[in-house]
Protein backbone atom coordinates (compact mmCIF):
# COMPACT_ATOMS: atom_id res chain seq x y z
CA UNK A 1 21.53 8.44 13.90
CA UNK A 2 22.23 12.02 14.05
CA UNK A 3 22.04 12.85 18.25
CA UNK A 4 20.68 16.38 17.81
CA UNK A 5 17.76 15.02 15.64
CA UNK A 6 14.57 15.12 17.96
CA UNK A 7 13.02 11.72 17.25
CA UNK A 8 9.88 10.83 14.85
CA UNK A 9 6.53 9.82 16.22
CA UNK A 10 4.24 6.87 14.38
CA UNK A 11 0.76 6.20 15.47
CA UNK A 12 -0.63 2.88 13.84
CA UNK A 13 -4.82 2.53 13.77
CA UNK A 14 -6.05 -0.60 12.69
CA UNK A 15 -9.69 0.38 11.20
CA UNK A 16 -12.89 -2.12 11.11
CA UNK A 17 -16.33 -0.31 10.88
CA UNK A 18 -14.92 2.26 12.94
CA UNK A 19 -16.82 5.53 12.73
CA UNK A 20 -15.00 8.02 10.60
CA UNK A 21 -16.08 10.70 12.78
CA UNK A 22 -14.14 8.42 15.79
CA UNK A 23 -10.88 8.02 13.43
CA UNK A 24 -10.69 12.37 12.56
CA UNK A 25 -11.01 13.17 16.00
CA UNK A 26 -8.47 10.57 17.19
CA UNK A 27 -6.04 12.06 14.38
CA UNK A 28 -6.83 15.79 15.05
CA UNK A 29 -6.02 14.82 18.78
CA UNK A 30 -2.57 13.04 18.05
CA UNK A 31 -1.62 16.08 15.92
CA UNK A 32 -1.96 18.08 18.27
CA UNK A 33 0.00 16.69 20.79
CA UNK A 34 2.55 16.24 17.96
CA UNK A 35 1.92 20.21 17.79
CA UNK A 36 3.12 20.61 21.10
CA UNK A 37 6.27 17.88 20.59
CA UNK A 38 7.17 20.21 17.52
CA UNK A 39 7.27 23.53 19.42
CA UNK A 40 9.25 22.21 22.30
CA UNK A 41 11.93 20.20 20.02
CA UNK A 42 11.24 17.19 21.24
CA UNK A 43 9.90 15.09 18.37
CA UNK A 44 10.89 15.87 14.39
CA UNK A 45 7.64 14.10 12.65
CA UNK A 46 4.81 12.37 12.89
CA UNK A 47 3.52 9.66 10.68
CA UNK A 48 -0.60 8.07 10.97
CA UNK A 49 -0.29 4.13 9.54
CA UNK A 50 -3.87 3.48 9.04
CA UNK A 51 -4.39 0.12 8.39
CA UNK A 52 -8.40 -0.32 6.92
CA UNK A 53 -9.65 -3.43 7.23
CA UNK A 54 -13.65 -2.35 7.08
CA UNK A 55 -15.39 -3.98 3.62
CA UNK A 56 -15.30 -0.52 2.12
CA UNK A 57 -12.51 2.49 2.97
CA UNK A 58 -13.72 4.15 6.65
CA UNK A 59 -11.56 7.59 5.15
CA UNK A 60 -11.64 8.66 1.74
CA UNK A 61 -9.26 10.09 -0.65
CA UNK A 62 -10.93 13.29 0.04
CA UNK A 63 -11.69 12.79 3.87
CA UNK A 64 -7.59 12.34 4.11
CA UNK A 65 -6.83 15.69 2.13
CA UNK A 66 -9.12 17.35 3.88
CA UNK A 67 -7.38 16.89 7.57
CA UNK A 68 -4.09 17.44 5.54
CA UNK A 69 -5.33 20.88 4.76
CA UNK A 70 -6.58 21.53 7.91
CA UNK A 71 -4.09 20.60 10.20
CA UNK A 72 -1.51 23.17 8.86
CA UNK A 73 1.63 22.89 10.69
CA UNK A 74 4.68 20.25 9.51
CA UNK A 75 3.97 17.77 7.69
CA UNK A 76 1.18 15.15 8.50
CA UNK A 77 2.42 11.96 6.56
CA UNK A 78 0.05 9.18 6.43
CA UNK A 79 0.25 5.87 4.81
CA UNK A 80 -3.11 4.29 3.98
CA UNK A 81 -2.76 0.36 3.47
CA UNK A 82 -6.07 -1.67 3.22
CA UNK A 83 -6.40 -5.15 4.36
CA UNK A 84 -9.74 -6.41 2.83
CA UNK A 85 -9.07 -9.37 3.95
CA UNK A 86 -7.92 -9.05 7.74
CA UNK A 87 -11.21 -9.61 9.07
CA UNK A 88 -11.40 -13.12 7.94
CA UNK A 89 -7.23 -13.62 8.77
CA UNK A 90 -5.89 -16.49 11.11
């Protein structure tokens, strides 16, 4: 590892019939306090995991490109993985 890298942040959310309203502000919130990690060198990205296990998608497609747009400062990577079938998991 490179010592004068500034380390990555990941935030994982595990999603089931979770308001979508609940999961943007959440991830506005995060990014901003990724905002302030950013501007004082001490972090070098931040990553959302979303894992979705709700019968249909809580975000979508569109929802996801929409906070991308608006949140306009490095790169917001996100990695949407759906579990249909977590709910119902051992």
């Amino acid at each position: 590892m490179n010592q004068g890298a500034a380390p990555g942040v990941t935030v994982q959310l595990v999603l089931f019939h979770t308001p979508a309203d609940h999961v943007v502000r959440t991830i506005r919130a995060l990014a901003r306090c990724a905002e302030h990690g950013w501007r004082d060198g001490r972090t070098s990205a931040f990553t959302v995991s979303i894992g979705d296990c709700s019968p249909a998608p809580v975000l979508d497609a569109a929802r996801l490109d929409a906070l991308r747009a608006e949140l306009k400062m490095p790169p917001l990577r996100e990695y949407l993985a759906r579990f249909p079938d977590c709910a119902t998991a051992p």
